[in-house]
PDB file of N, CA and C in Angstrom:
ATOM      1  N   UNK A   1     142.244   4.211  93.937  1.00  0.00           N
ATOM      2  CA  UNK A   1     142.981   5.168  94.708  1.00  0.00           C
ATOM      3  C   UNK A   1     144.394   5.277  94.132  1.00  0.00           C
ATOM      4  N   UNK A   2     144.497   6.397  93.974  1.00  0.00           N
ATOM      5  CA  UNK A   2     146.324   6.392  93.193  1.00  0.00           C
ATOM      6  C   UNK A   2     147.233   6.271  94.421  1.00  0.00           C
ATOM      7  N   UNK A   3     148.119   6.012  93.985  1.00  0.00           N
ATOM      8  CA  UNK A   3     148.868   5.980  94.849  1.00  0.00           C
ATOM      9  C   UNK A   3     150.390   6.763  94.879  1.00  0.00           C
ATOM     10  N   UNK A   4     151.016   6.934  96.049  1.00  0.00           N
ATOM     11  CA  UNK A   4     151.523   8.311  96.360  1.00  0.00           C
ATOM     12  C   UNK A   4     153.196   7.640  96.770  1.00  0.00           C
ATOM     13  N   UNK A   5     153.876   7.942  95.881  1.00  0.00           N
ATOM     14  CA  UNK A   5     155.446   7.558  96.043  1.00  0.00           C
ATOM     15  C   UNK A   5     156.242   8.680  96.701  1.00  0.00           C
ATOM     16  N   UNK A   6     157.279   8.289  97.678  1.00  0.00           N
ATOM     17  CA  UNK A   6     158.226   8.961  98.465  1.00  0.00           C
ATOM     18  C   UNK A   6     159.720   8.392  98.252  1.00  0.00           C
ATOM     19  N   UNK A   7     160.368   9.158  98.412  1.00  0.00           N
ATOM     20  CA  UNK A   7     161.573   8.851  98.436  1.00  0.00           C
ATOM     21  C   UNK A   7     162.671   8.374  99.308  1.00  0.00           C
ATOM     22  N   UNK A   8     163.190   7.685  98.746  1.00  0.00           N
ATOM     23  CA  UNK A   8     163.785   6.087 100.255  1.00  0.00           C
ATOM     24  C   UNK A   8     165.219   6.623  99.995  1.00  0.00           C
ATOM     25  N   UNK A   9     165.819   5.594 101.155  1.00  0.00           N
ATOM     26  CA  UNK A   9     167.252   5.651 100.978  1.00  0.00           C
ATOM     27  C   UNK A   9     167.758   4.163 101.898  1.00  0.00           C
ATOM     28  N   UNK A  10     168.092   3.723 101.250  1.00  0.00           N
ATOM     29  CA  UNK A  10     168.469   2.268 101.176  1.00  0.00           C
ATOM     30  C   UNK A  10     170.330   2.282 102.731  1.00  0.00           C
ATOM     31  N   UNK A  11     169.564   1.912 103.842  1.00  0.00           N
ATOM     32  CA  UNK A  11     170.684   2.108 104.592  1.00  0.00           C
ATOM     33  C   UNK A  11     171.622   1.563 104.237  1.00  0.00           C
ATOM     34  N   UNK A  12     171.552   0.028 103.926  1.00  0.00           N
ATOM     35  CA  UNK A  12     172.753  -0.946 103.521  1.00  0.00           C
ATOM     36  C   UNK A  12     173.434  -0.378 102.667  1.00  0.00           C
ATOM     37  N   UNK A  13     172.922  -0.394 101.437  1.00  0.00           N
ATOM     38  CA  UNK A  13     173.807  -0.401 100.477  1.00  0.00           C
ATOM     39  C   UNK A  13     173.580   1.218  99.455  1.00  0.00           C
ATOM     40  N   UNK A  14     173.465   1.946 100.743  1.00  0.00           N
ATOM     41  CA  UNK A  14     173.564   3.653 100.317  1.00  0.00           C
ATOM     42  C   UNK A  14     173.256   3.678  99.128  1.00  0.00           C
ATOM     43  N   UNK A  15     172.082   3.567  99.016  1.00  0.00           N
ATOM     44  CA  UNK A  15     171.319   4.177  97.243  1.00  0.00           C
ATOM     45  C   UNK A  15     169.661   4.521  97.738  1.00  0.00           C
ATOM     46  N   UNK A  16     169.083   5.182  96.846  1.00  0.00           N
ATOM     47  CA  UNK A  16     167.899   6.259  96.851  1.00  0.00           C
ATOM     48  C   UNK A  16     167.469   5.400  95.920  1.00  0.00           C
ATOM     49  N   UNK A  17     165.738   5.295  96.038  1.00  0.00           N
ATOM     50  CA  UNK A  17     164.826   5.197  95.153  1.00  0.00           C
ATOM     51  C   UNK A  17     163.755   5.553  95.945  1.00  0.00           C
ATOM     52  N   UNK A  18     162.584   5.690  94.701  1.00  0.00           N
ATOM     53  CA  UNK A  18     161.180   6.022  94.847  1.00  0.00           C
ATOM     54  C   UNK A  18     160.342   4.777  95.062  1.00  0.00           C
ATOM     55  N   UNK A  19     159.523   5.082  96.024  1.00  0.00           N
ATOM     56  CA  UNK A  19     158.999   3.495  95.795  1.00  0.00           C
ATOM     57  C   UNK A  19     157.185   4.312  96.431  1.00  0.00           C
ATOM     58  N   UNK A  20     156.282   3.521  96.932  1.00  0.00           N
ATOM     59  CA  UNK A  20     155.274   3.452  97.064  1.00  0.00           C
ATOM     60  C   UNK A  20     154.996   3.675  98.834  1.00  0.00           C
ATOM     61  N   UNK A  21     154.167   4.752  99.180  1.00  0.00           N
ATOM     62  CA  UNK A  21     154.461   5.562 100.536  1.00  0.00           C
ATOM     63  C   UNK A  21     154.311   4.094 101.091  1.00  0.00           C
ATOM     64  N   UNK A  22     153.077   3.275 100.971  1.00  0.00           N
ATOM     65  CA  UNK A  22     152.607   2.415 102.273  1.00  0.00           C
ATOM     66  C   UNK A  22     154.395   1.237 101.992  1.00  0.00           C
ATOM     67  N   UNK A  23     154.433   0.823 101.110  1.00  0.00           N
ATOM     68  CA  UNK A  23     155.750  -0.084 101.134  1.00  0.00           C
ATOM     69  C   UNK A  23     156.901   0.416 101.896  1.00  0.00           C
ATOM     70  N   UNK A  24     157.376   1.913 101.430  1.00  0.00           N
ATOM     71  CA  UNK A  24     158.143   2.386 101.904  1.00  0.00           C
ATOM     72  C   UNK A  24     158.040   2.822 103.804  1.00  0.00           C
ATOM     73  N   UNK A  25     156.595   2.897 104.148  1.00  0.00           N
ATOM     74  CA  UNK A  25     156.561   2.553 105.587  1.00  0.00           C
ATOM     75  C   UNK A  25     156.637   1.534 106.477  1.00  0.00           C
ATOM     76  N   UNK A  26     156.488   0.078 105.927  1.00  0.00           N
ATOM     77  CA  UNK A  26     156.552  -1.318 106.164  1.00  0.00           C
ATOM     78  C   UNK A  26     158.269  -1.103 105.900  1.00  0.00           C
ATOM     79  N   UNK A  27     159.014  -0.894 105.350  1.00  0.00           N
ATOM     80  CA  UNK A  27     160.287  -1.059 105.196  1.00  0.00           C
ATOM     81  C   UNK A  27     160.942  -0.535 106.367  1.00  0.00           C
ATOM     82  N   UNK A  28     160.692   1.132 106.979  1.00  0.00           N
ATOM     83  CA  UNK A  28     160.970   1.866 107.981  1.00  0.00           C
ATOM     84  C   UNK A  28     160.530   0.740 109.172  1.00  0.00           C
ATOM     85  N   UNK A  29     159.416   0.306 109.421  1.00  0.00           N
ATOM     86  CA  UNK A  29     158.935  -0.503 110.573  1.00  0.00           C
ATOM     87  C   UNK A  29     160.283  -1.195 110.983  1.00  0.00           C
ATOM     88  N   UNK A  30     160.713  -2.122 109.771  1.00  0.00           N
ATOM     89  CA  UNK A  30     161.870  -2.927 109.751  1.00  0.00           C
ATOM     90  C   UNK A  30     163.321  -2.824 109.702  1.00  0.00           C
ATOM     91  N   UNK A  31     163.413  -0.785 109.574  1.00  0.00           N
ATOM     92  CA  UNK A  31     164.351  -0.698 109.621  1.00  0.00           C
ATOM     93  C   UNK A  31     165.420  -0.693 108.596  1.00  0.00           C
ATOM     94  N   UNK A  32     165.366  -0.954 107.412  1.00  0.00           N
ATOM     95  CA  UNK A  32     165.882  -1.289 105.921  1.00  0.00           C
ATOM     96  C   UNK A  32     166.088   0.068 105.276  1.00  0.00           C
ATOM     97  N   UNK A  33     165.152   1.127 105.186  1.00  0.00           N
ATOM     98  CA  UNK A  33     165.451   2.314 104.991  1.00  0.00           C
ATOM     99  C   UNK A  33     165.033   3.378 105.285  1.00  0.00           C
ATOM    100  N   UNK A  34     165.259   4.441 105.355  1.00  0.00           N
ATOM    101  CA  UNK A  34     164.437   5.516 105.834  1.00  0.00           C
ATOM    102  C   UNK A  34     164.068   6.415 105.057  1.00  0.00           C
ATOM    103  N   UNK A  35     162.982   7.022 105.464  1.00  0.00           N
ATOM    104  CA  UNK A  35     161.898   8.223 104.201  1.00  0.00           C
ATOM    105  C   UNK A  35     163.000   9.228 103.805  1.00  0.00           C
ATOM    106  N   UNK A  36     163.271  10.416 102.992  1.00  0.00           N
ATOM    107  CA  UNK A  36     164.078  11.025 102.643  1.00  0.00           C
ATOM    108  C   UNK A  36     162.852  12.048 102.336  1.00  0.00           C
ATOM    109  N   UNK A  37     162.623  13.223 103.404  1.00  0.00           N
ATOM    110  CA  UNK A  37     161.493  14.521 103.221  1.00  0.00           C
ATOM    111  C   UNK A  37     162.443  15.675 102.915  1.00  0.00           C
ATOM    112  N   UNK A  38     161.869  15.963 102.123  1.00  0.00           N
ATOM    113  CA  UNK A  38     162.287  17.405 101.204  1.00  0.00           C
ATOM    114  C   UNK A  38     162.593  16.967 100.058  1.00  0.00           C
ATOM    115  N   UNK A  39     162.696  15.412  99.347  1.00  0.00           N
ATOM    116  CA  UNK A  39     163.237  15.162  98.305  1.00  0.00           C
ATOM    117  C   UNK A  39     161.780  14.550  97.275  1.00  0.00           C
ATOM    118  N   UNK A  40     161.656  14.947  96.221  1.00  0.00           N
ATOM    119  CA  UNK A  40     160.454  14.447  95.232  1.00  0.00           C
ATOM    120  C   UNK A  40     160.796  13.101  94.871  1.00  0.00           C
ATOM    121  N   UNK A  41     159.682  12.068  94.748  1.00  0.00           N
ATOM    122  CA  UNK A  41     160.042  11.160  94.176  1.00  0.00           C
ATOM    123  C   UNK A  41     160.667  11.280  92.742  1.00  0.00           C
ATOM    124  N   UNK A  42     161.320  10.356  92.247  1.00  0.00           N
ATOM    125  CA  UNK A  42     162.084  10.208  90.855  1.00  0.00           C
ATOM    126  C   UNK A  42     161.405   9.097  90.142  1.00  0.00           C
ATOM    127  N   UNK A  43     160.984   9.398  89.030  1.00  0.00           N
ATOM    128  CA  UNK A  43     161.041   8.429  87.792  1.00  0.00           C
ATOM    129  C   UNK A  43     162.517   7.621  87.658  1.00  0.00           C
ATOM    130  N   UNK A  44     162.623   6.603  86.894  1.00  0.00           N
ATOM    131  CA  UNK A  44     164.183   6.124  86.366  1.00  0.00           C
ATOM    132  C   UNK A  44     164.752   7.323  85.503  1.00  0.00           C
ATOM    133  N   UNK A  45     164.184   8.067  84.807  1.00  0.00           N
ATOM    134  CA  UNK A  45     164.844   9.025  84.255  1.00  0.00           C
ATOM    135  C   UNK A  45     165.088  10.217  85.167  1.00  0.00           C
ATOM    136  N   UNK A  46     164.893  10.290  86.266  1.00  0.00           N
ATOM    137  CA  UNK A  46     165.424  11.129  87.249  1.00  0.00           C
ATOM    138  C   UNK A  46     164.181  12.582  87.636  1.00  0.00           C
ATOM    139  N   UNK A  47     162.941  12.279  86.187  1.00  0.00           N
ATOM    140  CA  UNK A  47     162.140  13.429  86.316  1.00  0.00           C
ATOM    141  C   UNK A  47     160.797  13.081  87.961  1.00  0.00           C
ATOM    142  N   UNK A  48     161.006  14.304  88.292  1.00  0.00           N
ATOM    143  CA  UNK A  48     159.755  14.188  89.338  1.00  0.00           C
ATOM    144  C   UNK A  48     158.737  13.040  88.871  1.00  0.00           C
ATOM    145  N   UNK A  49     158.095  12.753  89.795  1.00  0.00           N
ATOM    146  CA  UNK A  49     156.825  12.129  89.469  1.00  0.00           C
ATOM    147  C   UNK A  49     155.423  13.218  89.979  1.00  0.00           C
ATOM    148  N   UNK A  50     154.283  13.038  89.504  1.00  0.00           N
ATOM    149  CA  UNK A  50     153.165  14.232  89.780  1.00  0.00           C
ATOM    150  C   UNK A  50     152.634  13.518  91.129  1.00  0.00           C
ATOM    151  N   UNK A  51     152.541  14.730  91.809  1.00  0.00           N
ATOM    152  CA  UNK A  51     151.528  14.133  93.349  1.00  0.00           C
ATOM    153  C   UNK A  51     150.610  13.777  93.347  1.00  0.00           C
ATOM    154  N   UNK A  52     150.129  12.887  94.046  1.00  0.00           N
ATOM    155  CA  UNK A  52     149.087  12.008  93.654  1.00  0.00           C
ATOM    156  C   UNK A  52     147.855  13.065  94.079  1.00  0.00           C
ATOM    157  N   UNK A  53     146.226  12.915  93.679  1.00  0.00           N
ATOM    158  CA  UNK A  53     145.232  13.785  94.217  1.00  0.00           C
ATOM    159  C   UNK A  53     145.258  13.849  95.446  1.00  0.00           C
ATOM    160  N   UNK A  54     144.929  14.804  95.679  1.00  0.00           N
ATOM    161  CA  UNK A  54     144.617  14.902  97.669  1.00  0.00           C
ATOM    162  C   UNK A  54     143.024  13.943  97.823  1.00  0.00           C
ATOM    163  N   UNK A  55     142.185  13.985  96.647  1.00  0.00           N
ATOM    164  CA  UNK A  55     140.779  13.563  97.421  1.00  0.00           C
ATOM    165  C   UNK A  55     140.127  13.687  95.567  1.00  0.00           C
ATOM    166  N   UNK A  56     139.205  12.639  96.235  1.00  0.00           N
ATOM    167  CA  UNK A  56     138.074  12.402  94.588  1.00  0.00           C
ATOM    168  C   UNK A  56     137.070  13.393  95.002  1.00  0.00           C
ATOM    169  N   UNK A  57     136.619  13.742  93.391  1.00  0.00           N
ATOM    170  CA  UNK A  57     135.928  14.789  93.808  1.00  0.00           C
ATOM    171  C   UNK A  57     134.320  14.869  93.748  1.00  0.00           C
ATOM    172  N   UNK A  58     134.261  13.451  94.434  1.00  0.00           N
ATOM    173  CA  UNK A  58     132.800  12.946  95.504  1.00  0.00           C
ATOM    174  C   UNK A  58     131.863  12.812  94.025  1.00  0.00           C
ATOM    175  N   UNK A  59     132.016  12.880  92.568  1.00  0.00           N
ATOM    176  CA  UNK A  59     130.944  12.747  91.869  1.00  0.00           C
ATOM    177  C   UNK A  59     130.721  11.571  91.464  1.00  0.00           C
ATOM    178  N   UNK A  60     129.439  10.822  91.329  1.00  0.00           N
ATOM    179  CA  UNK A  60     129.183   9.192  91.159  1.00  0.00           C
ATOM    180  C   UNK A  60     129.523   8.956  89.166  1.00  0.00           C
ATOM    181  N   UNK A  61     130.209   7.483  89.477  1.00  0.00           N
ATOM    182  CA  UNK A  61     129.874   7.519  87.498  1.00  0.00           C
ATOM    183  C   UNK A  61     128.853   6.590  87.196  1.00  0.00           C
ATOM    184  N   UNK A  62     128.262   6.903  86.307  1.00  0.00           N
ATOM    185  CA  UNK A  62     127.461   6.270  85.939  1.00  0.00           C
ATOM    186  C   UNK A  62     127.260   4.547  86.473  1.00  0.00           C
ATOM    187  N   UNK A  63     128.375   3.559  86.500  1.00  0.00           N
ATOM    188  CA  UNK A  63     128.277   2.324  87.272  1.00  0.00           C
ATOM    189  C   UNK A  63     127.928   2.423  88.748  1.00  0.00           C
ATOM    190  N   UNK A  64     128.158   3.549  89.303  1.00  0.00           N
ATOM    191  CA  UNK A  64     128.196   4.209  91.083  1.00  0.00           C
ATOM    192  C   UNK A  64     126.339   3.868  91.427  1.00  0.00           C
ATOM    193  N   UNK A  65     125.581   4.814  90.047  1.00  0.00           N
ATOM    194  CA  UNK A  65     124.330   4.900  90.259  1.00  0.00           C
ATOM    195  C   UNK A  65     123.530   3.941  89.891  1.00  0.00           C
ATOM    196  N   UNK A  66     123.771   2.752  89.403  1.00  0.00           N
ATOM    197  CA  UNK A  66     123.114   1.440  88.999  1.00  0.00           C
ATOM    198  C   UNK A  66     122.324   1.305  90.235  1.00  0.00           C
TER     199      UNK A  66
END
């Protein structure tokens, strides 16, 4: 399953990064930072990252049908 990065914002110490949706929701639980919507995740070089698939597209591979 790929996985799908969002963009944080670090309350303490006021800085942004991208991190990993489920991490970045365990962090919110606790309060540490909050999601930042409308903003794309960032690579370190500042470029977008690609959205992860919405859904597989249900066909078996060859190890599936053993």
């Amino acid at each position: 399953m790929p996985t799908e990065f969002v963009r944080v914002r670090d309350k303490t110490a006021k800085t942004e990064s991208s991190l990993p949706k489920r991490r970045a929701e365990q962090l919110v639980e606790r309060g540490d930072v909050e999601i930042l919507t409308g903003q794309p995740a960032v690579n370190n070089l500042g470029e977008p990252l690609p959205p992860a698939p919405a859904a597989t597209t249900g066909t078996k591979s060859k190890e599936q049908t053993r």
